[in-house]
Every structure is written in C-alpha cells, then in structure tokens.
C-alpha atoms as a PDB file:
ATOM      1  CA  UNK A   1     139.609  81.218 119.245  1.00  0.00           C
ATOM      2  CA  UNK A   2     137.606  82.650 122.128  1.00  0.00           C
ATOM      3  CA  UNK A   3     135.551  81.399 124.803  1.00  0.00           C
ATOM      4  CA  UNK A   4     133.241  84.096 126.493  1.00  0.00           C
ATOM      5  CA  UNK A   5     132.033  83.717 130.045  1.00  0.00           C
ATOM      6  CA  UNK A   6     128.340  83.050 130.144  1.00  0.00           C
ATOM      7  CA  UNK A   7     126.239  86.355 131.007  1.00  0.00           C
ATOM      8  CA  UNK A   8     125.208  86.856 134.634  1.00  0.00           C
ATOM      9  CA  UNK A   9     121.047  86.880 135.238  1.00  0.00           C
ATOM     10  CA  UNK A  10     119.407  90.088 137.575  1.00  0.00           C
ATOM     11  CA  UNK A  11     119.351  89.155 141.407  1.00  0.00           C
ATOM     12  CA  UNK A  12     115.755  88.590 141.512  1.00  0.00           C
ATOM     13  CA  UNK A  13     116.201  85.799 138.609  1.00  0.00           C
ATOM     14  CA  UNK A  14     119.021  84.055 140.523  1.00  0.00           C
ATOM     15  CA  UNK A  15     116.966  83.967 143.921  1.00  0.00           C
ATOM     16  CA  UNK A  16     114.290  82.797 141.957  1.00  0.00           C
ATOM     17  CA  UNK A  17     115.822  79.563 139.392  1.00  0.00           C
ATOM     18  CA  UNK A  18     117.629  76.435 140.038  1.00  0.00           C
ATOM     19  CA  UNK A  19     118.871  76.688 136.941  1.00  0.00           C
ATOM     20  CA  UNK A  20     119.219  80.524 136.218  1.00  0.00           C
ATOM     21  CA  UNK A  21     121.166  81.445 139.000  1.00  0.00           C
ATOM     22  CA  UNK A  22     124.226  83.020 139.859  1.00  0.00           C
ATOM     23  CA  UNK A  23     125.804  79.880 141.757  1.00  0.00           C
ATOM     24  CA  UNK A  24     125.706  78.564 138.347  1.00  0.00           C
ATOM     25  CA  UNK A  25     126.623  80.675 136.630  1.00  0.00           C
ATOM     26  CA  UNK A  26     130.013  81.522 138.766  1.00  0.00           C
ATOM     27  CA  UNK A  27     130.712  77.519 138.330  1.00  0.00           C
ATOM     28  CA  UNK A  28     130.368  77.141 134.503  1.00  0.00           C
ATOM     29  CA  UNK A  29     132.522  80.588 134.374  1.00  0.00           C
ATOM     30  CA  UNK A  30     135.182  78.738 136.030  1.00  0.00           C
ATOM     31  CA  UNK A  31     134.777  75.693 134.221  1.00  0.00           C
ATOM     32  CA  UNK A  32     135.138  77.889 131.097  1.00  0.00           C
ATOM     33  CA  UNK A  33     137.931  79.474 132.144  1.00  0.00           C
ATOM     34  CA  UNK A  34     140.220  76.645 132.897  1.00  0.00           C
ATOM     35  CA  UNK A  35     139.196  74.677 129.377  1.00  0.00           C
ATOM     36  CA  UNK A  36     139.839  78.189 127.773  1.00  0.00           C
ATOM     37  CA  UNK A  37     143.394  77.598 129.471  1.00  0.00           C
ATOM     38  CA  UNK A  38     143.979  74.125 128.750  1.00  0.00           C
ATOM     39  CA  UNK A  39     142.954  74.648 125.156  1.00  0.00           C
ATOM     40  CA  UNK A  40     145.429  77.517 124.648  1.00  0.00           C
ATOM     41  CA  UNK A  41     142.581  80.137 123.840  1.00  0.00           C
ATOM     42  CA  UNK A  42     141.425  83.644 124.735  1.00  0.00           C
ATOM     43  CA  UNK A  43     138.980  83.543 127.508  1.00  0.00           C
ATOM     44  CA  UNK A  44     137.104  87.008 127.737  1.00  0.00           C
ATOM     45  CA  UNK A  45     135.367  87.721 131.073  1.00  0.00           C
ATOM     46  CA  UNK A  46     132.559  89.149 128.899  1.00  0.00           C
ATOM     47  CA  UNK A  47     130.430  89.392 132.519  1.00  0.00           C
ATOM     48  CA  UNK A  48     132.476  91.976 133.611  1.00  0.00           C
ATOM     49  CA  UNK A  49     131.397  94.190 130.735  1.00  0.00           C
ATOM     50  CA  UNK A  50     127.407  94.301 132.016  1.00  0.00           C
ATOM     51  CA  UNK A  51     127.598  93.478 135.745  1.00  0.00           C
ATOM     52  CA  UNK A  52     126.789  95.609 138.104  1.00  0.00           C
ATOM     53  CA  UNK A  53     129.027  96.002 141.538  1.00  0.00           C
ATOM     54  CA  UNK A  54     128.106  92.703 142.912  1.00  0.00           C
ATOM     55  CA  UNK A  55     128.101  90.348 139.810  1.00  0.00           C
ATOM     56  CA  UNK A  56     124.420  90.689 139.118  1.00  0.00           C
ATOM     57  CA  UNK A  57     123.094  92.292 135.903  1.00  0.00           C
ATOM     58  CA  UNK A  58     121.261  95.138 136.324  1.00  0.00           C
ATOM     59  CA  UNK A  59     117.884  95.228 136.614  1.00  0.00           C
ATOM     60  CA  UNK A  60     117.437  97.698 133.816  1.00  0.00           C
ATOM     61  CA  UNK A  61     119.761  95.266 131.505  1.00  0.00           C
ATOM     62  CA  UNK A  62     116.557  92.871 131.032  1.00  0.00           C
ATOM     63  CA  UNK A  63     112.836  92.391 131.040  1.00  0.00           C
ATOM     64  CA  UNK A  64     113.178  89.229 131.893  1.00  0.00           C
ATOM     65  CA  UNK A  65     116.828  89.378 133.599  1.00  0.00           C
ATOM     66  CA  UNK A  66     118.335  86.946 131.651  1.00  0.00           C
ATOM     67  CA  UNK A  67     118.315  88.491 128.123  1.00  0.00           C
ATOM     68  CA  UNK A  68     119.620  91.162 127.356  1.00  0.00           C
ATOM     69  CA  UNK A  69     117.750  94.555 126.104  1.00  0.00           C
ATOM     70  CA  UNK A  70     119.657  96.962 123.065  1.00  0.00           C
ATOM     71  CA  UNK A  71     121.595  99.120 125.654  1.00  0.00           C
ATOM     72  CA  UNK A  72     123.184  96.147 127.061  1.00  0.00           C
ATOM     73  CA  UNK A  73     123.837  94.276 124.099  1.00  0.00           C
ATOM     74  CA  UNK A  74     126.172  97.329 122.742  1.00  0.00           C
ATOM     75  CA  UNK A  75     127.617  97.185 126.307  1.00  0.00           C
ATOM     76  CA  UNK A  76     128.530  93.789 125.350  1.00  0.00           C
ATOM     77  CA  UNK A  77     129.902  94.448 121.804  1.00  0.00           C
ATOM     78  CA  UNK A  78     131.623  97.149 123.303  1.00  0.00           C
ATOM     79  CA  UNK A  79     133.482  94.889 125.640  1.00  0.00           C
ATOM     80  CA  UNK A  80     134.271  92.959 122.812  1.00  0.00           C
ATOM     81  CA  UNK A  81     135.788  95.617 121.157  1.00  0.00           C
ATOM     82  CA  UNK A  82     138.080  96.758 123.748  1.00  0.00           C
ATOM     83  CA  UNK A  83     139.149  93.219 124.676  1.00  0.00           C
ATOM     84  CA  UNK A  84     138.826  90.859 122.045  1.00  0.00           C
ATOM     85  CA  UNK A  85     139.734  93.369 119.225  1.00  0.00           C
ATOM     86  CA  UNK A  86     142.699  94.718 121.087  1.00  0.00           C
ATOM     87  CA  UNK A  87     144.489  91.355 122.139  1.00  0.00           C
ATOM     88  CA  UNK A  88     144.252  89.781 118.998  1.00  0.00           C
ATOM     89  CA  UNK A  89     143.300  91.732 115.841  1.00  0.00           C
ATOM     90  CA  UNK A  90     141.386  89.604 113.167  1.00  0.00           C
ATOM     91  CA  UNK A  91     139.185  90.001 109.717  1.00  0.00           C
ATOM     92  CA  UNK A  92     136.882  87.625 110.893  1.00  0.00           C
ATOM     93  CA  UNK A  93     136.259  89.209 114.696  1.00  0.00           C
ATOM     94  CA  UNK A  94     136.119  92.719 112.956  1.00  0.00           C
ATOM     95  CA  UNK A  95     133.468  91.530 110.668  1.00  0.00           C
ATOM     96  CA  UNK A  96     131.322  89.618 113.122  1.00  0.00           C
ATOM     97  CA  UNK A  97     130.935  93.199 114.922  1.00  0.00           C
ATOM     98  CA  UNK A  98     130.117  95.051 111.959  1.00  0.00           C
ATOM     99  CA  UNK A  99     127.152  92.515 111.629  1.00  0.00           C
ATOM    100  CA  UNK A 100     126.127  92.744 115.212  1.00  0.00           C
ATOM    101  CA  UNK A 101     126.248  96.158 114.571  1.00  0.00           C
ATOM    102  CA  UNK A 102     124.020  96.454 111.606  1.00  0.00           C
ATOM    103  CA  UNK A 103     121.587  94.220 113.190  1.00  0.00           C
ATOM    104  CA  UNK A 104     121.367  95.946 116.411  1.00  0.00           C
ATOM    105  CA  UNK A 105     120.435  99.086 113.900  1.00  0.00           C
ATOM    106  CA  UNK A 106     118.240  97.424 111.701  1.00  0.00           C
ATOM    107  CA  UNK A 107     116.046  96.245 115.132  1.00  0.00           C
ATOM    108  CA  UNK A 108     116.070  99.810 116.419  1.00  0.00           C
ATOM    109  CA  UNK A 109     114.839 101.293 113.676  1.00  0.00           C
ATOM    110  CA  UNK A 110     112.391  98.319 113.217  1.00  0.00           C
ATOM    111  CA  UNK A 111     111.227  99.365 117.132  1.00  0.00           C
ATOM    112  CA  UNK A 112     111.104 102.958 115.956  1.00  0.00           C
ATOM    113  CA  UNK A 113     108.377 102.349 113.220  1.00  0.00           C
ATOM    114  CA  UNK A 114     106.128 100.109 115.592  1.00  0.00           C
END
C-alpha cells in the first residue's frame, strides 16, 4: 500500500485560498506521513517530484495552479516510477502506469487533432 503526499498549488494560488494553500498543504503532508507510518505503508513524497526550489509548483505546471498540465503529470508518473516501482516491485503498480500512460497518449493525440 501507498499513501502519496498531496500535490503542492503555484505561489500565487496559495497567497490567494484559504483552502488551497501551501500551509495546508505542508499540514495534511505531515498528517499523511505519520498515518503512512503508523499503518506500516510506503509513504511517497510525490511533491518532491514537481516542486520547484521552494515547495511551490511551478507556474508553468498549471493553468489554474492546482491541476496539473501533461508535462507535469509524466513528471509525476515518473516519480512514481523511480520510487514506488523501485522500493517495492508489483503487477498491479506496473499496470496502473501502463494505463496512466496510455491515457496520457490517448489525450495528447486527442489535443493534437483539435
């Protein structure tokens, strides 16, 4: 089982929200991380893999800078890859990424014919 951290939102939405902000954010991540411990199971600091230098994401990661666009998304997977992948190895996991995959291809090429 794994518990990934929940994404981080662009500056401009944290300064912005109550709610979407990075305060929050941070705190949840913690909570998450100390359940993920209790419980026994993989915590993956999934943030890390689209943050920029100060926690934020980027402001080319979003139009709306909480969502994230193609190029992040395979940032994401990719982080998944390297992290979840590597530490534990399953059928499952591997599958769940091949889908991912396919549908992050199949809305390209949907964007491509618009």
């Amino acid at each position: 089982i794994y518990v990934q951290s929940i994404l981080p939102v662009s500056r401009e939405k944290s300064t912005g929200s109550d709610i979407y902000n990075m305060e929050r954010v941070n705190l949840f991540n913690g909570l998450l991380k100390e359940l993920a411990a209790e419980e026994e199971v993989c915590y993956l600091d999934v943030s890390s893999g689209v943050a920029d230098e100060e926690g934020y994401l980027p402001d080319d990661a979003s139009t709306d800078g909480v969502h994230l666009n193609k190029t992040y998304c395979v940032k994401w997977l990719d982080y998944l890859k390297t992290h979840a992948l590597a530490s534990q190895p399953s059928a499952a996991l591997e599958d769940a990424v091949a889908n991912v995959e396919a549908a992050l291809e199949e809305a390209q090429q949907s964007a491509a014919q618009s």
